[in-house]
C-alpha atoms as a PDB file:
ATOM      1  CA  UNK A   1       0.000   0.000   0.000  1.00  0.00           C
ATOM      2  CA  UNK A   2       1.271   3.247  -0.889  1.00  0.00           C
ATOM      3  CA  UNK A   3       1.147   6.864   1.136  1.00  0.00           C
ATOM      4  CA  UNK A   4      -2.220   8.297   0.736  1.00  0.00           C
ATOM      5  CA  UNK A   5      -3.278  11.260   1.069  1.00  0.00           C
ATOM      6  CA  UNK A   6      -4.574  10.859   4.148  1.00  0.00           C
ATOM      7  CA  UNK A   7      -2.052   8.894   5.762  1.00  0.00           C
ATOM      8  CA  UNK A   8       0.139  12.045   5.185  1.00  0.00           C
ATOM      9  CA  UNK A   9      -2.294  14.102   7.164  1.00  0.00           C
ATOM     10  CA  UNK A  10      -1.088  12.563  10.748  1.00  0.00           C
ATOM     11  CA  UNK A  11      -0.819  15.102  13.116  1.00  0.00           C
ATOM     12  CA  UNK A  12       0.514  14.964  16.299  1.00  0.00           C
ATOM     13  CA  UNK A  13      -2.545  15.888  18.210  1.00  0.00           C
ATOM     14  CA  UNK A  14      -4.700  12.907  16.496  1.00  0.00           C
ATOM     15  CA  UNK A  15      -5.586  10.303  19.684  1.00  0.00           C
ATOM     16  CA  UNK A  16      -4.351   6.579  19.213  1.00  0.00           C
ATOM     17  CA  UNK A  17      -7.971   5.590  18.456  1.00  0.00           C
ATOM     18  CA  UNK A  18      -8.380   8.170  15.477  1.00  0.00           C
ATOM     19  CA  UNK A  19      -5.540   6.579  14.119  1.00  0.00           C
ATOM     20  CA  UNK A  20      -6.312   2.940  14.504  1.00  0.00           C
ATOM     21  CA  UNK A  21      -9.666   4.101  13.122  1.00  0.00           C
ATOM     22  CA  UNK A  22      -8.416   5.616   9.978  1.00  0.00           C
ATOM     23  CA  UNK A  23      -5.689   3.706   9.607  1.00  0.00           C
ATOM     24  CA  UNK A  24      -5.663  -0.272  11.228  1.00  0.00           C
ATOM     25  CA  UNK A  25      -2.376  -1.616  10.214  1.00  0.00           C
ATOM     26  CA  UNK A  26      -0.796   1.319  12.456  1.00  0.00           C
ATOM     27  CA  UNK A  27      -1.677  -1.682  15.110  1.00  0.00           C
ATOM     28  CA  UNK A  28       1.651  -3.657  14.017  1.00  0.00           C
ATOM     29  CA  UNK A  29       3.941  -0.109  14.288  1.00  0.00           C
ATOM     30  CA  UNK A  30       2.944  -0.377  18.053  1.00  0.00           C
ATOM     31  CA  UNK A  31       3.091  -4.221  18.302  1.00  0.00           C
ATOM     32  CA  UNK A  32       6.808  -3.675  16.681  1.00  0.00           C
ATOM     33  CA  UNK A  33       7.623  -1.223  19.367  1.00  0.00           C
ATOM     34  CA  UNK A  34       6.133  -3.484  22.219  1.00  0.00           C
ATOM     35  CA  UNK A  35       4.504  -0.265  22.660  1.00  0.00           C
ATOM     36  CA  UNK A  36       1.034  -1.676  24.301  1.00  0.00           C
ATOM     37  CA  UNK A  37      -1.132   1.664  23.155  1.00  0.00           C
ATOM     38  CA  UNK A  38      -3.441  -0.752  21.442  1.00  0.00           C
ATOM     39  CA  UNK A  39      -6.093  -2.119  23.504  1.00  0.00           C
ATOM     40  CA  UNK A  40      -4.944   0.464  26.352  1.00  0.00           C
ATOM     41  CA  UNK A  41      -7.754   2.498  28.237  1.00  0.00           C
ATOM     42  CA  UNK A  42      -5.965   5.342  27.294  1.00  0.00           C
ATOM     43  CA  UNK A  43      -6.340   5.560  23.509  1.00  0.00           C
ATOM     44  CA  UNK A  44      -9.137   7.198  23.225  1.00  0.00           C
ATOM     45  CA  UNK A  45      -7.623  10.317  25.062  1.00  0.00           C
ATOM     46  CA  UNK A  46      -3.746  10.289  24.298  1.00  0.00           C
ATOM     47  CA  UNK A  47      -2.359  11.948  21.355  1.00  0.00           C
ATOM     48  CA  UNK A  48       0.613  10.950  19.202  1.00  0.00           C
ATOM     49  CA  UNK A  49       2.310  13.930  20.588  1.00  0.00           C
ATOM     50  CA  UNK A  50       1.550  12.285  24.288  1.00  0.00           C
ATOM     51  CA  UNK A  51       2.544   8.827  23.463  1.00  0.00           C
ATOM     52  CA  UNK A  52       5.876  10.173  21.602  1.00  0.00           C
ATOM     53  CA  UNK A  53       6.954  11.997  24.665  1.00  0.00           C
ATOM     54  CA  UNK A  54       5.922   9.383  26.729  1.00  0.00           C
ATOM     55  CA  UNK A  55       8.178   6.501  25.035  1.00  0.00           C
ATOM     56  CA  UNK A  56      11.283   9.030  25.010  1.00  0.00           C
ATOM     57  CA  UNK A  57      11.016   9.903  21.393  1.00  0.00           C
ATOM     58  CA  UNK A  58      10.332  13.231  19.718  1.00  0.00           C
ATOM     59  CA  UNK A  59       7.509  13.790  18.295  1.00  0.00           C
ATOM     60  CA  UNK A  60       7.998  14.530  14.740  1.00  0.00           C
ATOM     61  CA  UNK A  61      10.702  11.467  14.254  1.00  0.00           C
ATOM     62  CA  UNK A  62       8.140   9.175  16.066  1.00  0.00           C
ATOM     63  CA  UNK A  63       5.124  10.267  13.327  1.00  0.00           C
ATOM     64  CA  UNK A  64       7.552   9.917  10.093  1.00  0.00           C
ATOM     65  CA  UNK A  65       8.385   6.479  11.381  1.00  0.00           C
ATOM     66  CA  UNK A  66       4.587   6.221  11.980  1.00  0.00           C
ATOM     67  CA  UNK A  67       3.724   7.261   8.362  1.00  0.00           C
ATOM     68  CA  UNK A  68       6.256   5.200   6.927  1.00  0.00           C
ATOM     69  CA  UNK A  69       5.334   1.891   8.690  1.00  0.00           C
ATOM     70  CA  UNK A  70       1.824   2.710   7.291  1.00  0.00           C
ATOM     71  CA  UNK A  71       3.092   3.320   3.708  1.00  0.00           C
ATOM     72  CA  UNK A  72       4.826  -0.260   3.776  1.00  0.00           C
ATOM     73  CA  UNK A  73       2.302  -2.396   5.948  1.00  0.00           C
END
């Protein structure tokens, strides 16, 4: 699958349930990471922004890794 359109329009203040919900096979970029944001209470309320700083990464790397895993899944 290539980039669409709107996978390119990721922002960092989408939640971790907008994003599943647009895009599902963002699920294996967190199972990769052994980050365990899927299935968390928490989804529906942290951003990308919150999760990034939360794992120790900045933001904008962590989201162009994020659209890039969705471009190749």
């Amino acid at each position: 699958m290539g980039l669409s359109g709107d996978t390119m329009n990721l922002s960092a203040d989408m939640t971790v349930r907008e994003l599943i919900a647009r895009h599902p096979e963002a699920i294996q970029f967190f199972l990769r990471r052994n980050m365990l944001c899927v299935g968390c209470p928490t989804e529906e309320f942290h951003t990308l922004a919150e999760v990034a700083r939360i794992h120790g990464e900045v933001t904008d790397h962590f989201i162009e890794e994020l659209v890039r895993s969705i471009g190749s899944d």
